[in-house]
C-alpha atoms as a PDB file:
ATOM      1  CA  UNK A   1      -4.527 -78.805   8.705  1.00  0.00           C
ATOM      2  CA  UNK A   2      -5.952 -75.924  10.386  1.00  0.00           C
ATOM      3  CA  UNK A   3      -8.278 -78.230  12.463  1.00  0.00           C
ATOM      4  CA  UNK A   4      -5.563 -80.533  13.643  1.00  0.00           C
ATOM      5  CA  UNK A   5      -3.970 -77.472  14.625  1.00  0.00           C
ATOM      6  CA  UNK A   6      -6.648 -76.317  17.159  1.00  0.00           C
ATOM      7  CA  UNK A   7      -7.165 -79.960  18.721  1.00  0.00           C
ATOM      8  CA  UNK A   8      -3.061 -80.684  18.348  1.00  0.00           C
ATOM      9  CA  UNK A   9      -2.862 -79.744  22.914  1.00  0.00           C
ATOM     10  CA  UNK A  10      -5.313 -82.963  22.887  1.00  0.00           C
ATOM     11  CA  UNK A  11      -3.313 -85.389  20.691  1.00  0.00           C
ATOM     12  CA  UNK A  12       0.300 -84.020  21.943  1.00  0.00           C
ATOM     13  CA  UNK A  13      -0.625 -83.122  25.770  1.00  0.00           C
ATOM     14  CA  UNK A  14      -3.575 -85.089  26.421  1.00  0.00           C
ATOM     15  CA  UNK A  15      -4.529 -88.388  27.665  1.00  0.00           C
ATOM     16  CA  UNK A  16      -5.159 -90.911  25.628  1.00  0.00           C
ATOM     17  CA  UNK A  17      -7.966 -93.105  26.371  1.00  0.00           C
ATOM     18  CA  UNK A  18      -8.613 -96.440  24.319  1.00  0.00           C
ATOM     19  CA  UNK A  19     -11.956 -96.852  24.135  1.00  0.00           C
ATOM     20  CA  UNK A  20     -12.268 -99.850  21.881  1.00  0.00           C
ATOM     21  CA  UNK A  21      -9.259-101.163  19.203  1.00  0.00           C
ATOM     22  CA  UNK A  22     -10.417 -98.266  16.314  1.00  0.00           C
ATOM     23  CA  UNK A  23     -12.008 -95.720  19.008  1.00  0.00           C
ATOM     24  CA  UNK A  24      -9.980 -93.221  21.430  1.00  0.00           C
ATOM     25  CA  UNK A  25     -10.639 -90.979  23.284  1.00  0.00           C
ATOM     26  CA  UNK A  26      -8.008 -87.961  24.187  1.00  0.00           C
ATOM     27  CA  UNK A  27      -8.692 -85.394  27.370  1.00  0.00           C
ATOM     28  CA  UNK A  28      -6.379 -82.764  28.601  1.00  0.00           C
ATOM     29  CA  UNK A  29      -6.739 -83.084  32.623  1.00  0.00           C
ATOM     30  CA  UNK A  30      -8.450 -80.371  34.429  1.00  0.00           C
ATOM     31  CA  UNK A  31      -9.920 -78.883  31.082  1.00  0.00           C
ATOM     32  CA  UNK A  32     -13.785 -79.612  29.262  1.00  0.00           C
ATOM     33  CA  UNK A  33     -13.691 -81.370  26.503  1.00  0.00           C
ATOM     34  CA  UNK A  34     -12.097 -84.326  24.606  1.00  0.00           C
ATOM     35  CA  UNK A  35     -11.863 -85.397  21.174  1.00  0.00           C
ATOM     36  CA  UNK A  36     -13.335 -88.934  20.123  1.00  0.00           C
ATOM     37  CA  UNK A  37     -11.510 -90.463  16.620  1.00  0.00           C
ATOM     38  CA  UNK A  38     -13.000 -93.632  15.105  1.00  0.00           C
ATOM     39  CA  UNK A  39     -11.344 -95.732  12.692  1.00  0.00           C
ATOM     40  CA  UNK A  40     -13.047 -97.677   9.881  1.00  0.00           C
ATOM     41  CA  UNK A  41     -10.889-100.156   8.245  1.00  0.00           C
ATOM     42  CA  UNK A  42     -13.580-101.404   5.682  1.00  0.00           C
ATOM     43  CA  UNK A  43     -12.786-101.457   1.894  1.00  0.00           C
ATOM     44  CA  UNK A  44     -15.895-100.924   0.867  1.00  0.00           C
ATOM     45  CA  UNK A  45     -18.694 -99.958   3.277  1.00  0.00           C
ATOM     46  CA  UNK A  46     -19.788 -96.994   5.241  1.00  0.00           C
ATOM     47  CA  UNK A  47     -19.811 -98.346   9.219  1.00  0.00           C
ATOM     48  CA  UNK A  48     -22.135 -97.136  12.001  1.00  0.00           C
ATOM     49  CA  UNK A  49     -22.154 -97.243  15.477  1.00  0.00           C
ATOM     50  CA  UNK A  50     -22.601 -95.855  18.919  1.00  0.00           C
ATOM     51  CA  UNK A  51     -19.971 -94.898  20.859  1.00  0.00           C
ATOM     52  CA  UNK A  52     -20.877 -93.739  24.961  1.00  0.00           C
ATOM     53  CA  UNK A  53     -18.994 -91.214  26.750  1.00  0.00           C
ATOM     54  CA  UNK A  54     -19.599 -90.784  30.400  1.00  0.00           C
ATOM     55  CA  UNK A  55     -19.777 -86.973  30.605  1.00  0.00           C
ATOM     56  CA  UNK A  56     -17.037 -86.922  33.372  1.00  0.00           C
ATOM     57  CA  UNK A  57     -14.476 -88.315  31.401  1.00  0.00           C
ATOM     58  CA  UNK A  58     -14.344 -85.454  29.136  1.00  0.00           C
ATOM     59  CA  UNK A  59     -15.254 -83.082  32.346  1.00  0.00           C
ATOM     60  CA  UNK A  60     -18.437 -82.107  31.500  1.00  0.00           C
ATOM     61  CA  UNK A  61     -21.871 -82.613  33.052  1.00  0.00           C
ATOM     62  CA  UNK A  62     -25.404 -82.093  32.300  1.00  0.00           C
ATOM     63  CA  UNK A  63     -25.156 -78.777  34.235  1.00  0.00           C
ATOM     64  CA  UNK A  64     -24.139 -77.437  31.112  1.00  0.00           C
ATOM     65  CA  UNK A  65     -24.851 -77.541  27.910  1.00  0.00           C
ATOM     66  CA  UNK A  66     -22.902 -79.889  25.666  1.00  0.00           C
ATOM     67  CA  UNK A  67     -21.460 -78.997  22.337  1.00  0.00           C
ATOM     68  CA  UNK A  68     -20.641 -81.745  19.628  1.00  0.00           C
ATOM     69  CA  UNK A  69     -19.082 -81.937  16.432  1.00  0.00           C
ATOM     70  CA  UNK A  70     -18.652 -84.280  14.023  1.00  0.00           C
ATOM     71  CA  UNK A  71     -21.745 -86.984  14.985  1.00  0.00           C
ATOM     72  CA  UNK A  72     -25.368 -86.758  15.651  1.00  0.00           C
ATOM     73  CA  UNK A  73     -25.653 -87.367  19.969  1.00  0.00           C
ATOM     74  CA  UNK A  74     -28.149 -87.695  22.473  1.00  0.00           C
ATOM     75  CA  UNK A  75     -27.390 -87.091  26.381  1.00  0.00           C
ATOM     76  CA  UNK A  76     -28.700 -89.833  28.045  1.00  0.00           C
ATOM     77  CA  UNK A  77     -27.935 -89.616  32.145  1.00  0.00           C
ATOM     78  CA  UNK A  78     -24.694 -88.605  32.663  1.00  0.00           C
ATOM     79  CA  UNK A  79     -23.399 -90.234  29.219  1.00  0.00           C
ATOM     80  CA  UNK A  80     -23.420 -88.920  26.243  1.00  0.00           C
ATOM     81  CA  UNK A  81     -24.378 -91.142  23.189  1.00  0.00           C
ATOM     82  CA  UNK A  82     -22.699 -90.489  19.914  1.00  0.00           C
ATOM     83  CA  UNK A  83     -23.703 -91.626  16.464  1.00  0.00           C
ATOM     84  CA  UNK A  84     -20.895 -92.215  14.414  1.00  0.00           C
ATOM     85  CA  UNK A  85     -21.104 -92.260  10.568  1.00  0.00           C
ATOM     86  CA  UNK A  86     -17.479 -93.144   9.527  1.00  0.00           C
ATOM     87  CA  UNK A  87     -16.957 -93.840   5.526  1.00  0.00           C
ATOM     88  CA  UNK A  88     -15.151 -96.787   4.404  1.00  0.00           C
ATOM     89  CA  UNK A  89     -11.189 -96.959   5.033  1.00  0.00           C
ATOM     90  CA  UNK A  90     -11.195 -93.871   6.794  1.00  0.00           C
ATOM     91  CA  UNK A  91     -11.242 -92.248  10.410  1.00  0.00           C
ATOM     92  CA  UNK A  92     -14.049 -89.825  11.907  1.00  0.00           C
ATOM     93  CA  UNK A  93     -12.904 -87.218  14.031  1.00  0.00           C
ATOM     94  CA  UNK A  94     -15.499 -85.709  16.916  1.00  0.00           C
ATOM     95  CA  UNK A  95     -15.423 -82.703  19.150  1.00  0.00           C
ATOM     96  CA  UNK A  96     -16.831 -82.340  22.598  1.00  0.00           C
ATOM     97  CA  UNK A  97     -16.852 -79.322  24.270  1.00  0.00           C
ATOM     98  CA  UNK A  98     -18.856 -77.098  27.147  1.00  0.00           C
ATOM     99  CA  UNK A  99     -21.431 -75.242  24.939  1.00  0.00           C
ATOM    100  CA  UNK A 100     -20.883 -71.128  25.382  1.00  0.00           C
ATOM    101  CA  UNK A 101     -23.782 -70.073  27.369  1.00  0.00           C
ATOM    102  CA  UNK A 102     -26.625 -68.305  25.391  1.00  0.00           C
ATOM    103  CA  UNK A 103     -28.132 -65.194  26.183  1.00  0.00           C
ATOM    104  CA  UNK A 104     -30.643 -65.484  29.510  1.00  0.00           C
ATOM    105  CA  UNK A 105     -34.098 -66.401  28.623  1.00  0.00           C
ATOM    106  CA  UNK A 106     -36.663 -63.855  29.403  1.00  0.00           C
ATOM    107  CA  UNK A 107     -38.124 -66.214  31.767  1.00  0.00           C
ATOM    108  CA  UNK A 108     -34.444 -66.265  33.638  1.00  0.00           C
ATOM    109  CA  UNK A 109     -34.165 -62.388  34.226  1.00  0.00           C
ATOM    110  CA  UNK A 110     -37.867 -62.121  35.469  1.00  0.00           C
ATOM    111  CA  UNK A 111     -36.417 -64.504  38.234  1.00  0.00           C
ATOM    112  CA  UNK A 112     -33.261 -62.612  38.432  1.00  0.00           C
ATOM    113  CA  UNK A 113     -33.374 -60.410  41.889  1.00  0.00           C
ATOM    114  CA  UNK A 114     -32.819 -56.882  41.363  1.00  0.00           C
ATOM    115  CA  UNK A 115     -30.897 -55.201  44.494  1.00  0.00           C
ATOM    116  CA  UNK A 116     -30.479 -51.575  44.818  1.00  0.00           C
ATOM    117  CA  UNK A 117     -33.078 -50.152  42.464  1.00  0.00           C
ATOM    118  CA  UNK A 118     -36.216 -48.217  44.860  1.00  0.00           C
ATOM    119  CA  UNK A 119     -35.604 -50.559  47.249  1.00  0.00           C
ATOM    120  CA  UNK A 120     -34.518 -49.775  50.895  1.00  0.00           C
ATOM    121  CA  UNK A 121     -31.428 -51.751  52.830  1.00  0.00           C
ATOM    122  CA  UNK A 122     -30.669 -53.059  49.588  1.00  0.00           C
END
């Protein structure tokens, strides 16, 4: 419950984006993100498949980093591929989301310009 609780502005607020007849997609306009659900209506067997995104839809880019839960994924261009896994008779439920930026590597601040510090006019 808790988790449909966080992603409950998607389903209630978002925009719902049919994908294929057991895949949707749902976005909230102006904001990063989406959440994918896949259905499996097998009885019996475990169904796989890949499912592309194009990273605009869910207002991300490859600027950024790209956070996803739920499936394995590769970025491929500006799409993101995800590898669904959904168990029989049941429905898969997968975040995307703008990854939180790490901490700068130590090659990044030995770029970073310094300004003010023993220099003049600076």
């Amino acid at each position: 419950m808790a988790r449909y609780l966080a992603l409950k502005p998607y389903f209630v607020r978002g925009e719902f984006i049919g994908i294929d007849e057991l895949t949707h997609l749902h976005v909230l306009p102006g904001q990063p993100g989406g959440v994918l659900v896949a259905f499996n209506l097998d009885k019996e067997r475990q169904v796989s498949r890949e499912v592309v995104v194009p990273l605009s839809q869910v207002n991300l880019s490859r600027k950024g980093k790209v956070q996803v839960e739920g499936a394995e994924f590769e970025l491929k261009g500006e799409d993101v591929v995800l590898r669904l896994k959904i168990p029989a008779e049941s429905a898969l439920v997968v975040t995307l989301r703008a990854a939180a930026p790490g901490p700068p590597t130590a090659e990044a601040v030995a770029r970073t310009p310094r300004k003010g510090r023993g220099t003049v006019g600076g």
